[in-house]
PDB file of N, CA and C in Angstrom:
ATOM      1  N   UNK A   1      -6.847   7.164 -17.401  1.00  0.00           N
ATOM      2  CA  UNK A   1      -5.576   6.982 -16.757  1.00  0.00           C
ATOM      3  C   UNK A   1      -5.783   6.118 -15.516  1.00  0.00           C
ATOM      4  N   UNK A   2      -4.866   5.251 -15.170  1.00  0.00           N
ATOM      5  CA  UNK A   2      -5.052   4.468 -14.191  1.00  0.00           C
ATOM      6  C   UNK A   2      -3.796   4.843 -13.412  1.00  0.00           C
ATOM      7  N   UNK A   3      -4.102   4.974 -12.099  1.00  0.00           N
ATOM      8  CA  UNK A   3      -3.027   5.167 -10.747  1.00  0.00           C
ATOM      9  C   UNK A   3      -3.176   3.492  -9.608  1.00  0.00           C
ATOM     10  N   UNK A   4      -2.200   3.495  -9.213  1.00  0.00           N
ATOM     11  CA  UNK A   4      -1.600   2.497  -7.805  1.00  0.00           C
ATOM     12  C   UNK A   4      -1.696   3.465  -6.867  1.00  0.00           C
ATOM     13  N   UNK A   5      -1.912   3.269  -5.725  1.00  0.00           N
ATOM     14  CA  UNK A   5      -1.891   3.598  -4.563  1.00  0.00           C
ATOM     15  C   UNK A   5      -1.453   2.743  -3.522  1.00  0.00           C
ATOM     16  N   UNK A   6       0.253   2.500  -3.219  1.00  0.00           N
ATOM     17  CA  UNK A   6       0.561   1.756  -2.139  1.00  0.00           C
ATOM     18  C   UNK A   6       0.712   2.145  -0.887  1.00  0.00           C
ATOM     19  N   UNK A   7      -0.260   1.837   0.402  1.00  0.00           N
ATOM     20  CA  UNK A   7      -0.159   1.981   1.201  1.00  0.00           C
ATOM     21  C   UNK A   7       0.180   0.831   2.146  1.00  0.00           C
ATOM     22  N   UNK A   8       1.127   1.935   3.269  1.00  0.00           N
ATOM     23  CA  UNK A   8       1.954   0.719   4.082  1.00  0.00           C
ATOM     24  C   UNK A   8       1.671   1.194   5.509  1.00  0.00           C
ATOM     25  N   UNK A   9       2.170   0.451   6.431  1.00  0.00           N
ATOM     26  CA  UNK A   9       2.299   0.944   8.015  1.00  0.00           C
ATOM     27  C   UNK A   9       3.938   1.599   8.003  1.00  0.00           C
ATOM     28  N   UNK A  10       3.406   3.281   9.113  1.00  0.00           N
ATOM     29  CA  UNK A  10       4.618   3.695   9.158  1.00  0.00           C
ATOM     30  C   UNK A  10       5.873   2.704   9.968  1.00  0.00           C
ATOM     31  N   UNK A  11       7.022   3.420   9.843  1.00  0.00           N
ATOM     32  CA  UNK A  11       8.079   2.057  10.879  1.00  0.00           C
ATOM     33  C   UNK A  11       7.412   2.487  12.479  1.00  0.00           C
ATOM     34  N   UNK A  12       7.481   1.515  13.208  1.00  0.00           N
ATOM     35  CA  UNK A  12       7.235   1.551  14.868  1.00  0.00           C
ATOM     36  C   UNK A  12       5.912   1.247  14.885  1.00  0.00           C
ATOM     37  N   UNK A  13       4.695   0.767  13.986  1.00  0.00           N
ATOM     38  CA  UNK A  13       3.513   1.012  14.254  1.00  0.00           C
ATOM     39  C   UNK A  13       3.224  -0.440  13.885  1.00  0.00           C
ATOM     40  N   UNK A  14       2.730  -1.248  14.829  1.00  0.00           N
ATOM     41  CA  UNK A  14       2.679  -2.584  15.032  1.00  0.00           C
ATOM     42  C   UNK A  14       1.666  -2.945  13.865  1.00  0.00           C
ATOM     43  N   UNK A  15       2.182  -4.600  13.354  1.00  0.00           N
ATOM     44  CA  UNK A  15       1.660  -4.792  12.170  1.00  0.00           C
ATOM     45  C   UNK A  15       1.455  -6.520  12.711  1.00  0.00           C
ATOM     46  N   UNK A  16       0.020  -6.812  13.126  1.00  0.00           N
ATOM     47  CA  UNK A  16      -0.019  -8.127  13.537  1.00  0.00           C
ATOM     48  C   UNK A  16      -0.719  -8.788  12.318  1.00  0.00           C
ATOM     49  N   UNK A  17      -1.166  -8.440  11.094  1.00  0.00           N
ATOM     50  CA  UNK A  17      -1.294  -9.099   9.859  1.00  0.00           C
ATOM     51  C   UNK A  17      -0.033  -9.490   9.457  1.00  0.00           C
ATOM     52  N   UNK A  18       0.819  -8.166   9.434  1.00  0.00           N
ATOM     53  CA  UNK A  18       2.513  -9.228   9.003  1.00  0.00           C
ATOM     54  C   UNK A  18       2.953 -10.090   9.697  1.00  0.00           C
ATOM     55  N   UNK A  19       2.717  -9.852  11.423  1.00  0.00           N
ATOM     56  CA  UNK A  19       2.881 -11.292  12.133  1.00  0.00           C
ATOM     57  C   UNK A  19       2.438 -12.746  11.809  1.00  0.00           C
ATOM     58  N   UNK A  20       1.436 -12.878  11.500  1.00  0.00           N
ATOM     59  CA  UNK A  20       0.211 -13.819  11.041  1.00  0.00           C
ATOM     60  C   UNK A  20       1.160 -14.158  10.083  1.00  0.00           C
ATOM     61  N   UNK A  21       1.381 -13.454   8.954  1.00  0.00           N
ATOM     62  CA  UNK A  21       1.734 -13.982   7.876  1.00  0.00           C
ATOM     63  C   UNK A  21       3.482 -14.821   8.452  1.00  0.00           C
ATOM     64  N   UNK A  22       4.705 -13.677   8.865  1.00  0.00           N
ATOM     65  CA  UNK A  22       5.734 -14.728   9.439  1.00  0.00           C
ATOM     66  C   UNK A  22       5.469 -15.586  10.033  1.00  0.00           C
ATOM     67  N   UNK A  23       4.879 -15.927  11.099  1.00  0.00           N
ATOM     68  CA  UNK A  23       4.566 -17.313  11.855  1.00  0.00           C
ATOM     69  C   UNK A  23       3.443 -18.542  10.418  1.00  0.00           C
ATOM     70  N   UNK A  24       3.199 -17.901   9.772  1.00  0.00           N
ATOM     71  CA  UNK A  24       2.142 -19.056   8.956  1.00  0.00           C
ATOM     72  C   UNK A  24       3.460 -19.200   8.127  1.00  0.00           C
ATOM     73  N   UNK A  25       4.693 -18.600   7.182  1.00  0.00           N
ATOM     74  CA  UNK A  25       5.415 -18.939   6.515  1.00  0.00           C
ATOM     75  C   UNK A  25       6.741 -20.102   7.182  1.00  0.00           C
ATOM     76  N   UNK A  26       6.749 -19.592   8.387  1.00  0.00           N
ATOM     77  CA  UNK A  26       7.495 -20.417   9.320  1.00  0.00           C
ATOM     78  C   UNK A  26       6.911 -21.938   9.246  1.00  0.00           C
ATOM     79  N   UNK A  27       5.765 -21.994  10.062  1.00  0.00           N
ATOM     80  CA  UNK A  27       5.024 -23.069   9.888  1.00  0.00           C
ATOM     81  C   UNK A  27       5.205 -23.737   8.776  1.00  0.00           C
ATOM     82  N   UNK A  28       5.117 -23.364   7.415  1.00  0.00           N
ATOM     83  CA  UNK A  28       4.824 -23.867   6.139  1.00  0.00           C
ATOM     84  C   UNK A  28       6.635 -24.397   5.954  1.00  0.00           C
ATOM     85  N   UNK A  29       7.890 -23.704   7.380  1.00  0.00           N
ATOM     86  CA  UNK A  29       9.156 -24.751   6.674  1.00  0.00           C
ATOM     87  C   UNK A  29       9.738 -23.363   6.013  1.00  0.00           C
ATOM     88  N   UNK A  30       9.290 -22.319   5.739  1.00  0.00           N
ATOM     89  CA  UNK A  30      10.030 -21.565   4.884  1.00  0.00           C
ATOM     90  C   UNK A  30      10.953 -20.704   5.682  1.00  0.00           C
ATOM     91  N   UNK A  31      12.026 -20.479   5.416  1.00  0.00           N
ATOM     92  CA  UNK A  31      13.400 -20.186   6.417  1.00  0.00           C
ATOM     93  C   UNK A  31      13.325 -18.931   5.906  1.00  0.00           C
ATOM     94  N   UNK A  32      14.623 -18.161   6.625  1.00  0.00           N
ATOM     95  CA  UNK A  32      15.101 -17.169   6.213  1.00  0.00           C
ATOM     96  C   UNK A  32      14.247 -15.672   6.100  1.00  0.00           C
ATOM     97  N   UNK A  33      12.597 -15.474   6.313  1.00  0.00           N
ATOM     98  CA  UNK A  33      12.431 -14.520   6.249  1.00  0.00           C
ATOM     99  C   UNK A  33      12.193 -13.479   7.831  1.00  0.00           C
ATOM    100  N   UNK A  34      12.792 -12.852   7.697  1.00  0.00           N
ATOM    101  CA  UNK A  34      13.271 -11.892   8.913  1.00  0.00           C
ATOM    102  C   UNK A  34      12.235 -11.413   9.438  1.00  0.00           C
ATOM    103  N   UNK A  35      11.297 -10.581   8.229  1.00  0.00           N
ATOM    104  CA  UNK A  35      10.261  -9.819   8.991  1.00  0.00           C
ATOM    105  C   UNK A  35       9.332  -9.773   8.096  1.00  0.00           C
ATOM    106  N   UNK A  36       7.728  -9.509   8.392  1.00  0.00           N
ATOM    107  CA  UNK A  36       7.033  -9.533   6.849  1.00  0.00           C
ATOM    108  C   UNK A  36       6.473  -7.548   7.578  1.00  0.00           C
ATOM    109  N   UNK A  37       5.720  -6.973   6.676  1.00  0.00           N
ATOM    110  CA  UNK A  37       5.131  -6.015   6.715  1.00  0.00           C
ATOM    111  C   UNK A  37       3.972  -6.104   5.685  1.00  0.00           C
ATOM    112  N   UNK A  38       2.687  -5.943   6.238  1.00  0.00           N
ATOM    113  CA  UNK A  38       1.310  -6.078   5.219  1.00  0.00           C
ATOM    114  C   UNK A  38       1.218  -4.641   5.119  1.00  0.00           C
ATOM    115  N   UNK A  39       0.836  -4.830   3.580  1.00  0.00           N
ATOM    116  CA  UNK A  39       0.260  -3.591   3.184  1.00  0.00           C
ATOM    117  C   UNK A  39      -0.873  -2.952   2.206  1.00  0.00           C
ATOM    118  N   UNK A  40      -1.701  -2.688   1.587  1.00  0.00           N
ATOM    119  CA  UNK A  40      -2.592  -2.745   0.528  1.00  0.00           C
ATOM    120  C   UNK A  40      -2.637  -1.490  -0.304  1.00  0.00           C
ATOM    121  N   UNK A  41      -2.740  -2.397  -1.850  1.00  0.00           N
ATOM    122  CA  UNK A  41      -2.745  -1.823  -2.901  1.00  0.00           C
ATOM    123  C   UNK A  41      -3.757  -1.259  -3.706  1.00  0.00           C
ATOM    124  N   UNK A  42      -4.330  -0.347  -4.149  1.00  0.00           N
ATOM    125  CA  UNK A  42      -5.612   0.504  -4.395  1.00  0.00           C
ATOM    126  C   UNK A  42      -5.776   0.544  -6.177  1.00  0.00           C
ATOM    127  N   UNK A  43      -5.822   0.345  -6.892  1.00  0.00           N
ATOM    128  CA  UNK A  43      -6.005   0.753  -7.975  1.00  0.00           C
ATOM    129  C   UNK A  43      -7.169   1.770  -8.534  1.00  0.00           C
ATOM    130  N   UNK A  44      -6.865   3.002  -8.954  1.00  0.00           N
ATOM    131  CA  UNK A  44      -7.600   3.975  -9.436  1.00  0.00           C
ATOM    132  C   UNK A  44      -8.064   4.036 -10.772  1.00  0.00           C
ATOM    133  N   UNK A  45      -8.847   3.797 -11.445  1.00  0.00           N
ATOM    134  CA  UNK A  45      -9.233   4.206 -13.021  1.00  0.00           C
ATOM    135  C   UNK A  45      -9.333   5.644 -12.918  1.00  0.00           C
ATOM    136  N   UNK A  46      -8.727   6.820 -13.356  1.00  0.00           N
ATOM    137  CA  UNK A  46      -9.267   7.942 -13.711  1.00  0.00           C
ATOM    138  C   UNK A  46      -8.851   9.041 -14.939  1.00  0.00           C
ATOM    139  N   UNK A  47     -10.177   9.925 -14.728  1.00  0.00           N
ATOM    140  CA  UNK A  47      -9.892  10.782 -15.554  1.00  0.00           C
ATOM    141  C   UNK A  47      -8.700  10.965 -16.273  1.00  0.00           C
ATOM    142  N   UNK A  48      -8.151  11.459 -17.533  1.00  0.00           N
ATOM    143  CA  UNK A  48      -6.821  11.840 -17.990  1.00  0.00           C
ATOM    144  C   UNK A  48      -6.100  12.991 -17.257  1.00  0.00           C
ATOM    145  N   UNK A  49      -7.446  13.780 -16.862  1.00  0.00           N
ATOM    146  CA  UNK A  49      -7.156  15.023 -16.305  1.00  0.00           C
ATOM    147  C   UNK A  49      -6.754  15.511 -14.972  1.00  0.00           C
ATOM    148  N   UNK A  50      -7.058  13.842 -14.185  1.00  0.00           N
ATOM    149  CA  UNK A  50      -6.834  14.137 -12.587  1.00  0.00           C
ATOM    150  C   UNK A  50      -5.312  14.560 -12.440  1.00  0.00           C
ATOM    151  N   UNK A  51      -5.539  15.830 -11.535  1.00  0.00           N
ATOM    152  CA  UNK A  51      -4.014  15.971 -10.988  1.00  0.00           C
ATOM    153  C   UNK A  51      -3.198  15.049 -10.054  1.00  0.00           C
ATOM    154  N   UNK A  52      -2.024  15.222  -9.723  1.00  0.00           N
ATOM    155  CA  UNK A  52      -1.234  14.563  -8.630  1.00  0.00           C
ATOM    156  C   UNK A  52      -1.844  14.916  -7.620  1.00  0.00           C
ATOM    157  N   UNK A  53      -2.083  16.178  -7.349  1.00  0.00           N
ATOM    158  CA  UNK A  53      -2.896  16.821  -5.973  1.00  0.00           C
ATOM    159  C   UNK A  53      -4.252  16.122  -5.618  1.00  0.00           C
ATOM    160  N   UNK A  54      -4.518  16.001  -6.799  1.00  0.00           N
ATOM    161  CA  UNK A  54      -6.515  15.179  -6.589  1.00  0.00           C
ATOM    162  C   UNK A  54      -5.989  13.650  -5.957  1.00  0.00           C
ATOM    163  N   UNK A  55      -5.116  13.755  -6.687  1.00  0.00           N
ATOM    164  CA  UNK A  55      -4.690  11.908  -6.357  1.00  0.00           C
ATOM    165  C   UNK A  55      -4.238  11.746  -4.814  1.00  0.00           C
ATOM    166  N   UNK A  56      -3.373  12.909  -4.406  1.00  0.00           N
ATOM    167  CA  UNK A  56      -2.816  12.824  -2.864  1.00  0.00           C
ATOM    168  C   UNK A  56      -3.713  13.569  -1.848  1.00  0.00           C
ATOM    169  N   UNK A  57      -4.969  14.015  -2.438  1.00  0.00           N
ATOM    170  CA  UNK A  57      -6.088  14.682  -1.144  1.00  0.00           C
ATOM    171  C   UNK A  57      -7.040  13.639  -0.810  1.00  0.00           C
ATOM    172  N   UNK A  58      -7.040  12.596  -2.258  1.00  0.00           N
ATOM    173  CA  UNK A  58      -7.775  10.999  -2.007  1.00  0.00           C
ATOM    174  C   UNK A  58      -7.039  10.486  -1.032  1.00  0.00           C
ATOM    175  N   UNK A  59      -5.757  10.401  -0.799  1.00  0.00           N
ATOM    176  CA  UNK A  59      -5.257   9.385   0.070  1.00  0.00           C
ATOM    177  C   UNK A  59      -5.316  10.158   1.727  1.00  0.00           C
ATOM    178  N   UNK A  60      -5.164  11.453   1.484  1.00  0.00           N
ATOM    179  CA  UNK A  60      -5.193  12.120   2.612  1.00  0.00           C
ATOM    180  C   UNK A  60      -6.254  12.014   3.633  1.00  0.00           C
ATOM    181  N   UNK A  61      -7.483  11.926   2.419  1.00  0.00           N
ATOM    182  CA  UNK A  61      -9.118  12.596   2.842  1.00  0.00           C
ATOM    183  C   UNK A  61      -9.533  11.050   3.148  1.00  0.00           C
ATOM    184  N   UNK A  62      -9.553   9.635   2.681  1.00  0.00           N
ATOM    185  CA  UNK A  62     -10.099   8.330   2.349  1.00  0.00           C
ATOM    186  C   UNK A  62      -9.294   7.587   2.372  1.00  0.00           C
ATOM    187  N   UNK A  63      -8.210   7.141   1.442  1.00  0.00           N
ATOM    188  CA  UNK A  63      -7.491   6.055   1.111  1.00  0.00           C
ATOM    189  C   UNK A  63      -6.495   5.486   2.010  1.00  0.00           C
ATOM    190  N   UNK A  64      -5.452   6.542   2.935  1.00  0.00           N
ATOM    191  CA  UNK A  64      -4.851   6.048   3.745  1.00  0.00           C
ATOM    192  C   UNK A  64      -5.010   7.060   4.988  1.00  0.00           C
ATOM    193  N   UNK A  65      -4.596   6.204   6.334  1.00  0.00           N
ATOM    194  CA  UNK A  65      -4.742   6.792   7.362  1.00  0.00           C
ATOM    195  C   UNK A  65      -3.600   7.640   8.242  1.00  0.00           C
ATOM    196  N   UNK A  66      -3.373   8.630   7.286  1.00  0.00           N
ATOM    197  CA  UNK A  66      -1.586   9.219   7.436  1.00  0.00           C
ATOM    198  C   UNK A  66      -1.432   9.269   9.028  1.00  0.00           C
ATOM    199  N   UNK A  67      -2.238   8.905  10.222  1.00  0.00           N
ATOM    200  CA  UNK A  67      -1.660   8.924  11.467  1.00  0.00           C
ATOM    201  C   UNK A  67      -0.505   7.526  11.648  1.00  0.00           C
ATOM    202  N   UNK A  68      -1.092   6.889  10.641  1.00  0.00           N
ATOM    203  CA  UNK A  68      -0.312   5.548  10.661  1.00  0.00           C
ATOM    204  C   UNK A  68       0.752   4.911   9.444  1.00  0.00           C
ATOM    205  N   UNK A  69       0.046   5.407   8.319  1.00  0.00           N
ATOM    206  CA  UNK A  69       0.601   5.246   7.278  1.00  0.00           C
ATOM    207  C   UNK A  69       0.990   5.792   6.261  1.00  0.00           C
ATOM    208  N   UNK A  70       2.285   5.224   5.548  1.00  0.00           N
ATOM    209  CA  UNK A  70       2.236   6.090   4.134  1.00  0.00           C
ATOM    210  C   UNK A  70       2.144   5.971   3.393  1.00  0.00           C
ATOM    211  N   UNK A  71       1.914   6.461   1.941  1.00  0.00           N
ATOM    212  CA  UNK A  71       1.243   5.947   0.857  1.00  0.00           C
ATOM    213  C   UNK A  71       2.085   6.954  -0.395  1.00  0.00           C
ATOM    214  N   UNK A  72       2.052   6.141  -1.357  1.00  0.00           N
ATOM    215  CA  UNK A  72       2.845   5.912  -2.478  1.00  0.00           C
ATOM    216  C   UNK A  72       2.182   5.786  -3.797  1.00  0.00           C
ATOM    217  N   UNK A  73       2.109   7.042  -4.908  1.00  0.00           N
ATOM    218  CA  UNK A  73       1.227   6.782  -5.461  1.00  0.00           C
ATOM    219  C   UNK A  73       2.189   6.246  -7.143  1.00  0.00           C
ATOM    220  N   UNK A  74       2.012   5.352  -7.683  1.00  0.00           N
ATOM    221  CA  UNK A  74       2.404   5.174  -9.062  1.00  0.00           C
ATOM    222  C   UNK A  74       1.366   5.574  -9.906  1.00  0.00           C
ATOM    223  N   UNK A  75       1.528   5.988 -11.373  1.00  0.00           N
ATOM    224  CA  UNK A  75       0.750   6.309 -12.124  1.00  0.00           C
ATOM    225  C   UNK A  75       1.293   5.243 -13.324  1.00  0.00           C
ATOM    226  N   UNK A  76       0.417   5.000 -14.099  1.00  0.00           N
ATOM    227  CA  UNK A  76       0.481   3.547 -14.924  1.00  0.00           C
ATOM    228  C   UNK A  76       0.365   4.329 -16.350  1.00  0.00           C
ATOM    229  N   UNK A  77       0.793   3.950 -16.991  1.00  0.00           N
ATOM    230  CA  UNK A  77       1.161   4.052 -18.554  1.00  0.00           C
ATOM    231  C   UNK A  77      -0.533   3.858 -19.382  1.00  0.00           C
ATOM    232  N   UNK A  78      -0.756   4.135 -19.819  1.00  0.00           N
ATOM    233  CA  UNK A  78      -1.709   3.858 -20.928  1.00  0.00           C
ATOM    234  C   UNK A  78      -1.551   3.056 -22.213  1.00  0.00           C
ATOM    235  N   UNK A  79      -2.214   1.947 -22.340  1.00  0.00           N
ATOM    236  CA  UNK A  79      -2.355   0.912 -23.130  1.00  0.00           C
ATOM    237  C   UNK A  79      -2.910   1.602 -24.247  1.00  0.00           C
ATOM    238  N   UNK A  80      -2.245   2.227 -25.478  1.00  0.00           N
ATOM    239  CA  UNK A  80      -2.695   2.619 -26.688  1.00  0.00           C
ATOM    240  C   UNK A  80      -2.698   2.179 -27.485  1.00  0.00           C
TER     241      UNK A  80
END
């Protein structure tokens, strides 16, 4: 089974990678975007058997840093 893990910055918690990125899209001429927010995506291969709980004590314990962020887990379909 394969899981996503999207993690983001909570709101109020300064994000100067998304800055970087609005000022470089600006630069590049591209209008209209208001605000960017960076965030990173995790992909898990696992077991069939892992629970939701195993999956959200990974993000708790390693994957994301819940003082700052939150995280979002999708679980992906199996290619049979």
């Amino acid at each position: 089974m394969k899981a996503r893990v999207f993690i983001t910055l909570k709101n109020g918690v300064l994000d100067p990678q998304g800055k970087a990125i609005h000022h470089a899209l600006e630069a590049l001429g591209f209008s209209g975007v208001n605000d960017v927010r960076a965030g990173k995506m995790i992909e898990l291969d696992l077991a069939d058997a892992t629970s939701e709980a195993d999956i959200e004590d990974m993000c708790r314990k390693l994957l994301a840093n819940t003082v700052i962020e939150n995280f979002r887990i999708e679980r992906l379909e199996s290619a049979a």
